[in-house]
N, C-alpha and C. Protein backbone atom coordinates (compact mmCIF):
# COMPACT_ATOMS: atom_id res chain seq x y z
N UNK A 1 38.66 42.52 34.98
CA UNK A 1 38.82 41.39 34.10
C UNK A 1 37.60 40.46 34.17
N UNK A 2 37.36 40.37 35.71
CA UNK A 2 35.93 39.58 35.45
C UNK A 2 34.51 40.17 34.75
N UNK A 3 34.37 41.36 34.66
CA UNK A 3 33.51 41.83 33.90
C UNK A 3 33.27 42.02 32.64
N UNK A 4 35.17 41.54 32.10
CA UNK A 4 35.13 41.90 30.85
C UNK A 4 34.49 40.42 30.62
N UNK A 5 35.21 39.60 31.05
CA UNK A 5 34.85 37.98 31.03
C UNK A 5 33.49 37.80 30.64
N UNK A 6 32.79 38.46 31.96
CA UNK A 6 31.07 38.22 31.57
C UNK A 6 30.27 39.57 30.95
N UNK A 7 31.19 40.16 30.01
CA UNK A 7 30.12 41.49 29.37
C UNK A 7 29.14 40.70 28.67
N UNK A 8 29.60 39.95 27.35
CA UNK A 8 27.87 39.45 27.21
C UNK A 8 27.13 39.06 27.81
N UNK A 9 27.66 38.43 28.84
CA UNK A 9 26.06 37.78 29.62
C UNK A 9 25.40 39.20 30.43
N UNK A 10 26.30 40.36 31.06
CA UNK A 10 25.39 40.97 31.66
C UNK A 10 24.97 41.95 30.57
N UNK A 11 25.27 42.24 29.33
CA UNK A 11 24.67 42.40 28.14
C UNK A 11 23.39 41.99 27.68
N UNK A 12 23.60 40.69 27.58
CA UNK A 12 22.19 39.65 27.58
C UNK A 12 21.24 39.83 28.79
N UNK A 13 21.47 39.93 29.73
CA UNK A 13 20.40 40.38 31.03
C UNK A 13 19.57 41.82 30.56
N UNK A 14 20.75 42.66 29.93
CA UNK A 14 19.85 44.00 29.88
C UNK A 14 18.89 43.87 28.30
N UNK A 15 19.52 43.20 27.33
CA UNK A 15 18.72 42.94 26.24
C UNK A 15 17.00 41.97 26.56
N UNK A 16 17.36 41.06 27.38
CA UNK A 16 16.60 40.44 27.69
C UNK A 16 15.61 41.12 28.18
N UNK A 17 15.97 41.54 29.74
CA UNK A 17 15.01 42.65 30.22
C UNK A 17 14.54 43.57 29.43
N UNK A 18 14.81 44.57 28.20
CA UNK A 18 14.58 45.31 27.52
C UNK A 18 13.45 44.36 26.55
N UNK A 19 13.47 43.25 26.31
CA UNK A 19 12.48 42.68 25.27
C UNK A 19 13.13 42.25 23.86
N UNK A 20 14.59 42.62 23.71
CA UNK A 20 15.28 42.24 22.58
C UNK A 20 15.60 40.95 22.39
N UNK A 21 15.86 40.27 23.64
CA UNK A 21 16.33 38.78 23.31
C UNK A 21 15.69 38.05 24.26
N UNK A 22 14.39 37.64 23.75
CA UNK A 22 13.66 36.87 24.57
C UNK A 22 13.87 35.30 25.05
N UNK A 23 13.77 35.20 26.24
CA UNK A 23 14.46 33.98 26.68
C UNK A 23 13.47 32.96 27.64
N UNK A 24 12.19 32.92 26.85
CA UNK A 24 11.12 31.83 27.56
C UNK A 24 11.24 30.53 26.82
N UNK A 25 10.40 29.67 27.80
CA UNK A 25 10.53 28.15 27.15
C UNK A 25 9.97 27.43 25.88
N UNK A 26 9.80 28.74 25.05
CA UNK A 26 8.85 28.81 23.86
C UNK A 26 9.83 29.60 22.86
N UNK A 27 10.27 30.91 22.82
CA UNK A 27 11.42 31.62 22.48
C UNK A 27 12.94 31.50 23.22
N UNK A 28 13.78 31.72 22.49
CA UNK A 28 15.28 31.82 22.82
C UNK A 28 16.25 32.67 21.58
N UNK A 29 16.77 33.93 21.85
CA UNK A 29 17.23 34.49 20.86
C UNK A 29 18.34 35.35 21.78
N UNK A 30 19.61 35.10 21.35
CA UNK A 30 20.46 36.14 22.24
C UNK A 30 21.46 36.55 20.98
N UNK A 31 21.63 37.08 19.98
CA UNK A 31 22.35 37.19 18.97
C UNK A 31 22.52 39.03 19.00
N UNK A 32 21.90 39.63 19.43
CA UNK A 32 22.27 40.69 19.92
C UNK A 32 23.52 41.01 21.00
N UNK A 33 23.62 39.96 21.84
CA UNK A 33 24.89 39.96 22.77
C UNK A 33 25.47 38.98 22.45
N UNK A 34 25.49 37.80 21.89
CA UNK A 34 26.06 36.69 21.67
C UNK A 34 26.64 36.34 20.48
N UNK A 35 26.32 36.86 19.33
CA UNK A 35 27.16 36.87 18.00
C UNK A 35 28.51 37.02 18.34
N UNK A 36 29.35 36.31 17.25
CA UNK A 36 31.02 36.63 17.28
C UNK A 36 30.90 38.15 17.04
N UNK A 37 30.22 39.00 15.82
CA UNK A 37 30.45 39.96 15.70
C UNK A 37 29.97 41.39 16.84
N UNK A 38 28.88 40.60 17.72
CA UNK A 38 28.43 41.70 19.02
C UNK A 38 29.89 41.44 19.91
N UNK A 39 30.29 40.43 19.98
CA UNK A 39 31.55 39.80 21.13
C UNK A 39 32.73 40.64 20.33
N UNK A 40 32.67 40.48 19.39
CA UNK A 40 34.35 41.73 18.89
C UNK A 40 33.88 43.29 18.86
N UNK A 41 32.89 43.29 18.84
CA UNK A 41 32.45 44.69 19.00
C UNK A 41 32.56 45.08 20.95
N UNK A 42 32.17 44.62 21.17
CA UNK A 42 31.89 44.71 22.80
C UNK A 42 33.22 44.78 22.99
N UNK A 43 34.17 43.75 23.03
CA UNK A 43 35.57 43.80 23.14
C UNK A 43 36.12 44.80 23.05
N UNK A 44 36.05 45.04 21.37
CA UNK A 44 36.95 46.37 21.11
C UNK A 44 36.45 47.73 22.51
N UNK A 45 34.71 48.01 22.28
CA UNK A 45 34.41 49.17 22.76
C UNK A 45 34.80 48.54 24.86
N UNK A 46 34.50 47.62 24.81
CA UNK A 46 34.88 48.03 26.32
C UNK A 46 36.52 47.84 26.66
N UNK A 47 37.32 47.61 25.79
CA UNK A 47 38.88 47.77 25.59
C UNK A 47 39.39 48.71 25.74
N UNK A 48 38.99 50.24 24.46
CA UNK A 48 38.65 51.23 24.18
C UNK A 48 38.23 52.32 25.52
N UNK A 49 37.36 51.45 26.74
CA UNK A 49 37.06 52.25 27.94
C UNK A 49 38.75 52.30 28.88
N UNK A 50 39.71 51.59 28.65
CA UNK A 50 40.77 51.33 29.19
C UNK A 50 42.12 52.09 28.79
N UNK A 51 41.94 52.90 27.34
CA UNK A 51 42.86 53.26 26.78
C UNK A 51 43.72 54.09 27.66
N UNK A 52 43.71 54.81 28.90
CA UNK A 52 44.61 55.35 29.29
C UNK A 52 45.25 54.49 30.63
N UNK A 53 45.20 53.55 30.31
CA UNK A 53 46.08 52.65 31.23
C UNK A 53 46.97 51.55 30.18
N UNK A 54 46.93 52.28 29.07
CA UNK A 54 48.01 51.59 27.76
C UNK A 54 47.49 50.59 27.36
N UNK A 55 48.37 50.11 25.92
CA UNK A 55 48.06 49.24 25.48
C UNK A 55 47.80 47.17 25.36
N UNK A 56 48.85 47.37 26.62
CA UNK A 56 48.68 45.74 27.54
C UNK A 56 47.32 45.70 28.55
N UNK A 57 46.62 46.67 29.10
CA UNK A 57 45.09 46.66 29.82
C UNK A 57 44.66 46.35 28.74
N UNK A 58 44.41 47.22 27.61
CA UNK A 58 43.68 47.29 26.87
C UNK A 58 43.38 45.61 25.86
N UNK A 59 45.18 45.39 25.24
CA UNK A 59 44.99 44.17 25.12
C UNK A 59 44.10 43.03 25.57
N UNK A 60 43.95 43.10 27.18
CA UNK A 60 44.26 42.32 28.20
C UNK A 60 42.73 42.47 28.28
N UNK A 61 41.99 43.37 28.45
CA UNK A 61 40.95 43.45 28.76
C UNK A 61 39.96 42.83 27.41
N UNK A 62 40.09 43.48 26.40
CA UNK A 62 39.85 42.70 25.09
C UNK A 62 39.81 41.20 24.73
N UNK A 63 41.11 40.64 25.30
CA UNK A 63 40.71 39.30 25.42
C UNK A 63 40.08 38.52 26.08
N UNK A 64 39.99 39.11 27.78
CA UNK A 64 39.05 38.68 28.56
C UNK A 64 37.63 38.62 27.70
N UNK A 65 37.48 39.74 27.13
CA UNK A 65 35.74 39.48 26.31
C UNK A 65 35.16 38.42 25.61
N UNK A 66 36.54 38.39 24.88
CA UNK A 66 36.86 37.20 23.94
C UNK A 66 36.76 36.11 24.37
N UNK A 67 37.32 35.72 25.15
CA UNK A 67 37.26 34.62 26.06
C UNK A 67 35.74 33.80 25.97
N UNK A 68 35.11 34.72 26.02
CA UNK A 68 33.25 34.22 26.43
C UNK A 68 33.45 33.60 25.41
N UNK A 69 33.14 34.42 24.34
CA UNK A 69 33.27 33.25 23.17
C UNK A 69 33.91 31.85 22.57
N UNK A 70 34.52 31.67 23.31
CA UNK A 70 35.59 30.69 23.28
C UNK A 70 34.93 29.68 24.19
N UNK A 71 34.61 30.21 25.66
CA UNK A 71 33.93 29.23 26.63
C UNK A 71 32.87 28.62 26.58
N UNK A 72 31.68 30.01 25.80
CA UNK A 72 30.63 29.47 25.43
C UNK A 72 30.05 29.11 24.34
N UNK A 73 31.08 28.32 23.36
CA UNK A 73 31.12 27.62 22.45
C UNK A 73 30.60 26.27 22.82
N UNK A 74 31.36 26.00 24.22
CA UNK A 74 30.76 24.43 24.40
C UNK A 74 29.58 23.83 24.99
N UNK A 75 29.43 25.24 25.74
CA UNK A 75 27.98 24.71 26.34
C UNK A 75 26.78 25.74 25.86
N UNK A 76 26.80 26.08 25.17
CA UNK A 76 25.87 26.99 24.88
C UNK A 76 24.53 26.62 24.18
N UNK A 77 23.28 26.95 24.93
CA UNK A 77 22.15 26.23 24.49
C UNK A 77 21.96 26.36 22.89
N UNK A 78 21.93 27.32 22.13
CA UNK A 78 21.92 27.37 20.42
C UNK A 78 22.81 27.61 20.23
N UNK A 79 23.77 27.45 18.74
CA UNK A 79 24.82 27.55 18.26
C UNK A 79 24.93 29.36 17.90
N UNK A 80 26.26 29.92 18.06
CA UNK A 80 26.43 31.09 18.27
C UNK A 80 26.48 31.48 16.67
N UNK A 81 25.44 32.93 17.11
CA UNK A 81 25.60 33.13 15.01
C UNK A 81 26.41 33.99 15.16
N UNK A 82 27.04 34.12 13.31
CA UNK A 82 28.24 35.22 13.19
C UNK A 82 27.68 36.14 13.49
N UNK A 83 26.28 36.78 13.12
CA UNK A 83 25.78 38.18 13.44
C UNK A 83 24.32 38.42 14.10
N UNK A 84 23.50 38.75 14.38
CA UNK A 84 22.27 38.73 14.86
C UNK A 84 21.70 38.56 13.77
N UNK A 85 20.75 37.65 14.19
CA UNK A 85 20.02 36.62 13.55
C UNK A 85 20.63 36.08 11.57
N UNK A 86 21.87 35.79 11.21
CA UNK A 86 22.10 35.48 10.60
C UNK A 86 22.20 34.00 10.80
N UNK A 87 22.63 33.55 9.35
CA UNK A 87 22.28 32.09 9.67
C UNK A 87 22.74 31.48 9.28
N UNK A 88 24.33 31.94 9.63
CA UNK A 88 25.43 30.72 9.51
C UNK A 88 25.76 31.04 11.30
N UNK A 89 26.17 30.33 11.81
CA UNK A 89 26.00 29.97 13.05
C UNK A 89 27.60 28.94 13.60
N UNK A 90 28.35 29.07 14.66
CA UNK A 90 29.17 28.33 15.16
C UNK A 90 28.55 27.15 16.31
N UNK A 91 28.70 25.85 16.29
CA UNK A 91 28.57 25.01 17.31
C UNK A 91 27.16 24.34 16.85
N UNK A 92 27.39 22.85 17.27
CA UNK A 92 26.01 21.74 17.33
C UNK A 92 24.43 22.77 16.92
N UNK A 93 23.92 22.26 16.17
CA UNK A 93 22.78 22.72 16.16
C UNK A 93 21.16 22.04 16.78
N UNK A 94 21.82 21.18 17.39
CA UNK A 94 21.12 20.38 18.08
C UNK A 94 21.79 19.99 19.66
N UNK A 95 22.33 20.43 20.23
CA UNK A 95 23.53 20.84 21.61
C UNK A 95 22.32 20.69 22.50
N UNK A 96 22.29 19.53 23.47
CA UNK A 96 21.07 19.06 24.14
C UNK A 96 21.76 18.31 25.44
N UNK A 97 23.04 17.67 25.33
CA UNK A 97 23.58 17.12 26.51
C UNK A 97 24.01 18.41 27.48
N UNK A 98 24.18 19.65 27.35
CA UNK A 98 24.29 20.45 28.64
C UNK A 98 22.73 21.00 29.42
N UNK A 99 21.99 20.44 29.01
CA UNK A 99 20.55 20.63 29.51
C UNK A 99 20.23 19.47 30.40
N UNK A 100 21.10 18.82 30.36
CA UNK A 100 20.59 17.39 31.18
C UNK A 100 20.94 17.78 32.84
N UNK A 101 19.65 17.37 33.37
CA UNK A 101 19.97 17.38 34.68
C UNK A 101 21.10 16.42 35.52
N UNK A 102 21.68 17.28 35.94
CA UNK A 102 22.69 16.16 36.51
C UNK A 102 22.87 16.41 38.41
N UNK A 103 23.81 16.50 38.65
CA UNK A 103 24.12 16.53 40.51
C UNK A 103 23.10 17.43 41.06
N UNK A 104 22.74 17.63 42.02
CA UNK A 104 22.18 18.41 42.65
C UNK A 104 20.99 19.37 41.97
N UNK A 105 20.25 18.75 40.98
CA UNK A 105 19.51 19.25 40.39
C UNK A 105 20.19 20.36 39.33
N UNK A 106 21.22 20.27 39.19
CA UNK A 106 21.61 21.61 38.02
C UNK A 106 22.14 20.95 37.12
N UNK A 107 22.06 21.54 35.94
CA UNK A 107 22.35 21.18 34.46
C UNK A 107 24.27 21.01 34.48
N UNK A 108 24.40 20.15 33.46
CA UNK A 108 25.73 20.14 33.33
C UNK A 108 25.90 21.18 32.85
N UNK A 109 25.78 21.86 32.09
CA UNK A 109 25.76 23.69 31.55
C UNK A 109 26.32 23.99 32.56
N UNK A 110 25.62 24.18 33.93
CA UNK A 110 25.96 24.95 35.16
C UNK A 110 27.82 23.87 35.96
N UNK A 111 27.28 22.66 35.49
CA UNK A 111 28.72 22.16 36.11
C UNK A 111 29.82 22.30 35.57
N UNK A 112 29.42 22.70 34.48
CA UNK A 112 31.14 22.71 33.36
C UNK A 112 31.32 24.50 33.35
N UNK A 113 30.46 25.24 33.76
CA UNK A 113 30.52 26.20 34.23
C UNK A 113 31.22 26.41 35.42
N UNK A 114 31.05 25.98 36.49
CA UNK A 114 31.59 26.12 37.78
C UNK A 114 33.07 25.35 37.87
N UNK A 115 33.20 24.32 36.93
CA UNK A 115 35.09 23.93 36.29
C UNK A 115 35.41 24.38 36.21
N UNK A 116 34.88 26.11 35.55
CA UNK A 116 35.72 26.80 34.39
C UNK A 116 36.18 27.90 35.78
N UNK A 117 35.07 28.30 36.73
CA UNK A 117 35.25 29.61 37.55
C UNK A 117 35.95 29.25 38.47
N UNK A 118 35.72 28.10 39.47
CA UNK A 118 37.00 27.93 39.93
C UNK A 118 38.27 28.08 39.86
N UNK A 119 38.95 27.29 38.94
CA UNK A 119 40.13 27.85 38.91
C UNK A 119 40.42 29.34 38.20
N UNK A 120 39.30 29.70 37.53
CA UNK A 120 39.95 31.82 37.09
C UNK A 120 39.50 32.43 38.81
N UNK A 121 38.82 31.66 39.78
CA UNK A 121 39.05 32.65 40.58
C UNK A 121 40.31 32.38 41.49
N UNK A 122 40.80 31.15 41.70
CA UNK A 122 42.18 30.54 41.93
C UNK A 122 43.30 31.78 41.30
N UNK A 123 43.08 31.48 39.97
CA UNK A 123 44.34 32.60 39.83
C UNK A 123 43.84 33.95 40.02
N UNK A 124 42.54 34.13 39.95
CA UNK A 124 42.05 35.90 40.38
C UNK A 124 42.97 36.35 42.07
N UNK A 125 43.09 35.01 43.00
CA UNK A 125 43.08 35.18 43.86
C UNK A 125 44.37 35.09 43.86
N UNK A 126 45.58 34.42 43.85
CA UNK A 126 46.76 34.84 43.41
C UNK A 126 47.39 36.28 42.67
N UNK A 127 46.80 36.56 41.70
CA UNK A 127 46.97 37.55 41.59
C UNK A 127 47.09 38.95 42.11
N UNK A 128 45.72 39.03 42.71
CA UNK A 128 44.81 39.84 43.09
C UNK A 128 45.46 40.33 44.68
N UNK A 129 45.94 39.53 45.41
CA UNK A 129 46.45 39.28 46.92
C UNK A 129 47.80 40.52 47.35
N UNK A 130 48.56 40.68 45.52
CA UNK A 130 49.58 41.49 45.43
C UNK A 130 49.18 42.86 45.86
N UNK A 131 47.85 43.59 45.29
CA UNK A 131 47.16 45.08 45.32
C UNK A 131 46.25 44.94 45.78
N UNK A 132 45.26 43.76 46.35
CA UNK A 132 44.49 44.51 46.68
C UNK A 132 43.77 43.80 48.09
N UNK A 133 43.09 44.32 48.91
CA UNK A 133 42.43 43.74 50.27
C UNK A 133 42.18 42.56 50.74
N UNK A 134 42.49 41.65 51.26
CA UNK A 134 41.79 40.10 51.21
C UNK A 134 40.33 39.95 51.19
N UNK A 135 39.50 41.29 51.93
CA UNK A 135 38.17 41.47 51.98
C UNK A 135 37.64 41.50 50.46
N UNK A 136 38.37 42.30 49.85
CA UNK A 136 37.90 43.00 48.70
C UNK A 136 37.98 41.18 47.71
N UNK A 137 39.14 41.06 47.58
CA UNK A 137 39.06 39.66 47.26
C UNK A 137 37.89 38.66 47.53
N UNK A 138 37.68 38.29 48.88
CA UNK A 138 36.86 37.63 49.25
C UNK A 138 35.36 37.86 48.61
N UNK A 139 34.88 39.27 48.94
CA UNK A 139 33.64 39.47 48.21
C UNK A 139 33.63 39.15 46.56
N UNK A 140 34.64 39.78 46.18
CA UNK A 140 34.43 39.40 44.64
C UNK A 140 34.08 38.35 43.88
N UNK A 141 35.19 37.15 44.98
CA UNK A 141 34.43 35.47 44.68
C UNK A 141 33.46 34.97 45.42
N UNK A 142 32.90 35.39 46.28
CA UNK A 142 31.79 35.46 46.58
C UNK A 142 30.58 35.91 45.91
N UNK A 143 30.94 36.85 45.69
CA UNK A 143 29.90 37.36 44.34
C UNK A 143 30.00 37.22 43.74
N UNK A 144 30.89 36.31 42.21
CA UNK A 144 30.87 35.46 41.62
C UNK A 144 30.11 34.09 41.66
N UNK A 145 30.64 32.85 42.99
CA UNK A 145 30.11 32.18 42.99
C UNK A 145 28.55 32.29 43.41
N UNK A 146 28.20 33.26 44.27
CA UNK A 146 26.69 33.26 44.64
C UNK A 146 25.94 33.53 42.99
N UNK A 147 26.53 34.06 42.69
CA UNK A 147 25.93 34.35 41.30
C UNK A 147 25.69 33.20 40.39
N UNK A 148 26.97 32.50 40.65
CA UNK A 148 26.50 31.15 39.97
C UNK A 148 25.75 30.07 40.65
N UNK A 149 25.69 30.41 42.00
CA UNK A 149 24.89 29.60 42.43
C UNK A 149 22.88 29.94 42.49
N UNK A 150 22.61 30.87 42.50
CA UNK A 150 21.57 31.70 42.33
C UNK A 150 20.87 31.20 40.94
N UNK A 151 22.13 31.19 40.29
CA UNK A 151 21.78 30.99 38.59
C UNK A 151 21.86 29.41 37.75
C-alpha cells in the first residue's frame, strides 16, 4: 500500500533520472508521472499487478495511487496537468507558500508532508502488527521516514 501511495514519485525519480522530467532550478516538468491521467493510468496498471488476490486488493491498491493525487494537490510545486504537458492544469498557478523555509531549515512542503506520514504510518502500524513481524514493521517506517528525512 505504501508503494502504491508513492508510485508517482518513485515514477518521477526514474523519469527524472532518465532525462524525461527535468527537475533543475531553471527547468521543472513532471507531467509524465504527475498528470491526473499518468495517476489513473498507473493506478489502474499497478491495480491490475494484484488481480489474483481479488477484487478488494485490487480496489484497495488503486486507491492508494489515487491518493497521491489528492495529497499532492496541496503542496505541489506547479499545478498538476490533466495530461503531459497539456494546459489545463489542477491547483494555484502561482503555489509559492510551500517553498518557504520554515523549522529546521525544511520547506513547509516537507512539513505538511511529514503531517500526512505520520499518522498513515500510525495506522500502517496498527494494522500491520496483526500479520506481520514488529521488525518488519519497524524497518518499513523507518524507511519511510529516513526517506523523508534525507529528502
Amino acid at each position: 500500500m505504501l508503494t502504491a501511495a508513492f508510485l508517482p514519485d518513485l515514477f518521477w525519480i526514474g523519469c527524472a533520472a532518465g532525462g524525461a522530467e527535468p527537475a533543475n532550478g531553471t527547468m521543472f516538468f513532471d507531467g509524465w508521472s504527475h498528470s491526473v491521467v499518468s495517476i489513473l493510468i498507473q493506478a489502474a496498471a499497478f491495480a491490475l499487478c494484484f488481480h489474483k488476490l481479488g477484487r478488494a486488493v485490487m480496489l484497495a491498491i488503486g486507491f492508494a495511487v489515487l491518493s497521491h493525487l489528492l495529497l499532492d494537490m496541496p503542496i505541489h510545486p506547479v499545478p498538476l496537468e490533466l495530461w503531459p504537458h497539456s494546459g489545463l492544469a489542477l491547483g494555484h498557478p502561482s503555489w509559492s507558500w510551500g517553498e518557504a523555509q520554515f523549522a529546521l531549515h525544511k520547506t513547509r512542503y516537507w512539513w505538511v508532508q511529514l503531517t500526512v506520514i505520520i499518522p498513515l504510518l500510525g495506522f500502517y502500524c496498527l494494522r500491520a502488527r496483526r500479520q506481520l513481524n514488529a521488525n518488519l514493521i519497524a524497518a518499513s517506517c523507518l524507511t519511510v521516514v529516513g526517506l523523508h528525512l534525507v529528502f
